[in-house]
Protein backbone atom coordinates (compact mmCIF):
# COMPACT_ATOMS: atom_id res chain seq x y z
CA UNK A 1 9.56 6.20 -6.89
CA UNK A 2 6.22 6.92 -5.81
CA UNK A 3 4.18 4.37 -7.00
CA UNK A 4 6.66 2.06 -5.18
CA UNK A 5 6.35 3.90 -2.04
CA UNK A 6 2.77 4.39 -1.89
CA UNK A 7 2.35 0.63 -2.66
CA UNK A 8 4.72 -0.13 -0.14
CA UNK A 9 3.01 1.77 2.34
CA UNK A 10 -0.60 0.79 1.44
CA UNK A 11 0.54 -2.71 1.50
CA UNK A 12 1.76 -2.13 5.29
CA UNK A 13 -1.84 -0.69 6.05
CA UNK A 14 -3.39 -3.14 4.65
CA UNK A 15 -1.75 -5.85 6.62
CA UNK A 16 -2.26 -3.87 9.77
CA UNK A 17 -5.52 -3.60 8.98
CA UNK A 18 -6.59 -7.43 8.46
CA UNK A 19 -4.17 -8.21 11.77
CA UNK A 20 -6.17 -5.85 13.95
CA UNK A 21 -9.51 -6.55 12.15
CA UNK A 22 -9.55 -9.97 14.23
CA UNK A 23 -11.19 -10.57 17.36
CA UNK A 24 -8.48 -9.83 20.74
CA UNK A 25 -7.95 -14.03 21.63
CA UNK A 26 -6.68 -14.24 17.75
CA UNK A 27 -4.46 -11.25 17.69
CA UNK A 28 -2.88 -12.50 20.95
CA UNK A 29 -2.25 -16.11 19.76
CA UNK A 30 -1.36 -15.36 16.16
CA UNK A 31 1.17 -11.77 16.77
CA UNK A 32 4.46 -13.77 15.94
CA UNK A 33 3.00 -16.24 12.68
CA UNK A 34 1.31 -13.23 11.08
CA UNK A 35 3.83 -10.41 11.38
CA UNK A 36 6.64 -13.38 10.59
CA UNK A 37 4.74 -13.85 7.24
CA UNK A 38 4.00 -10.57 6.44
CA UNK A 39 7.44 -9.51 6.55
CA UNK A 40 8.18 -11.75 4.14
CA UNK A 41 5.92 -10.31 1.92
CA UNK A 42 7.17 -6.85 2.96
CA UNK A 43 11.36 -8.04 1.98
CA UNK A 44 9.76 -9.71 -0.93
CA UNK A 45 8.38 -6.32 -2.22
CA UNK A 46 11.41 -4.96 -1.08
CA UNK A 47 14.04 -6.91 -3.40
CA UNK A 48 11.28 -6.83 -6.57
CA UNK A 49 11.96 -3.15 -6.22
CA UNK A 50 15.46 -2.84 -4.91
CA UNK A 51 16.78 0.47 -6.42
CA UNK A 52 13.87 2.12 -5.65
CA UNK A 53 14.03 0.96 -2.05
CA UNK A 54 17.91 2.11 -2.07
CA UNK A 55 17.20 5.61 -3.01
CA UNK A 56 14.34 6.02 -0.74
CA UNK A 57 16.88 5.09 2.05
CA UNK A 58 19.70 6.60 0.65
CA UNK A 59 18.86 9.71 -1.57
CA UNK A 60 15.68 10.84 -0.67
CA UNK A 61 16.84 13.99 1.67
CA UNK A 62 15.76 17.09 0.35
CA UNK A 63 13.07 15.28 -1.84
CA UNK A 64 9.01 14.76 -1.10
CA UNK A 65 9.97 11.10 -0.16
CA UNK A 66 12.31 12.29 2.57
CA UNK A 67 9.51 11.33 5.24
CA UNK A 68 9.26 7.59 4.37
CA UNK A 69 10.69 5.91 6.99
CA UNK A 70 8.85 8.08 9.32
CA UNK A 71 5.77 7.03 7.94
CA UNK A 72 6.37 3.64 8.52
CA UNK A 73 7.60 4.49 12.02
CA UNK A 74 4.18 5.95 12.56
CA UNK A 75 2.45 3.91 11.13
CA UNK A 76 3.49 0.88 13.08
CA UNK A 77 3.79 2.46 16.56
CA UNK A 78 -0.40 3.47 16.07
CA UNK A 79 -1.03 -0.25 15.30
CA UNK A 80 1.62 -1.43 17.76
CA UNK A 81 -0.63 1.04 20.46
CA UNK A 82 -3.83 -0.80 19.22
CA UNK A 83 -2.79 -4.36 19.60
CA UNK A 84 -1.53 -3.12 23.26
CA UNK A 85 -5.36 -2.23 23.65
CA UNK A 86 -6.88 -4.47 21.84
CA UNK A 87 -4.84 -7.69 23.73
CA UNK A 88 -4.50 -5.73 27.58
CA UNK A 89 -1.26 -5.99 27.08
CA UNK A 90 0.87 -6.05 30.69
CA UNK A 91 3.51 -3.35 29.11
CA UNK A 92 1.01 -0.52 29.18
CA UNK A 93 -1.10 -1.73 32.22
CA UNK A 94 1.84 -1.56 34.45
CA UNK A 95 2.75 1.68 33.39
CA UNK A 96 6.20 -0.20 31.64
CA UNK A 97 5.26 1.66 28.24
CA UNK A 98 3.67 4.98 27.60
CA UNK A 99 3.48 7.28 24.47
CA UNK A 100 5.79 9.35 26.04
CA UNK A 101 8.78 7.37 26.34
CA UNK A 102 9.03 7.29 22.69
């Protein structure tokens, strides 16, 4: 289980990390083609490593891998914050999203 979920996880940082390593003009323009593609990647990893993915969503209460899916959570609502930032997003501007109406 856990080398599946820390590669898993590393992969996702990884990804975030190249996305929000370009300039602001190319994360703008190329959001929906790069997260479209790295998904694919992501179910990809997913199905090579199906029952491991089924316990970690099923079974893992109670166990250290209990916190998985919240470390994804996190892990994509920090990046999703810095490509708000990074692209002046309108959301956050006009007040429409905050931190605290998670």
């Amino acid at each position: 289980m856990e080398p599946v979920s820390e590669e898993f996880l590393s992969r996702c940082l990884g990804v975030q990390e190249t996305f929000h390593g370009f300039d602001s003009e190319t994360q703008r323009r190329e959001v929906g083609q790069y997260s479209s593609n790295a998904m694919l990647g992501m179910v990809d990893y997913i199905y090579d490593h199906f029952d491991e993915f089924r316990l970690l969503l099923d079974a893992s209460y109670g166990t250290k891998f209990h916190d998985f899916v919240n470390r994804l959570v996190s892990m994509e609502e920090e990046y999703t914050w810095k490509w708000i930032r990074a692209t002046g997003s309108h959301f956050e501007l006009e007040g429409e999203l905050t931190a605290e109406s998670k």
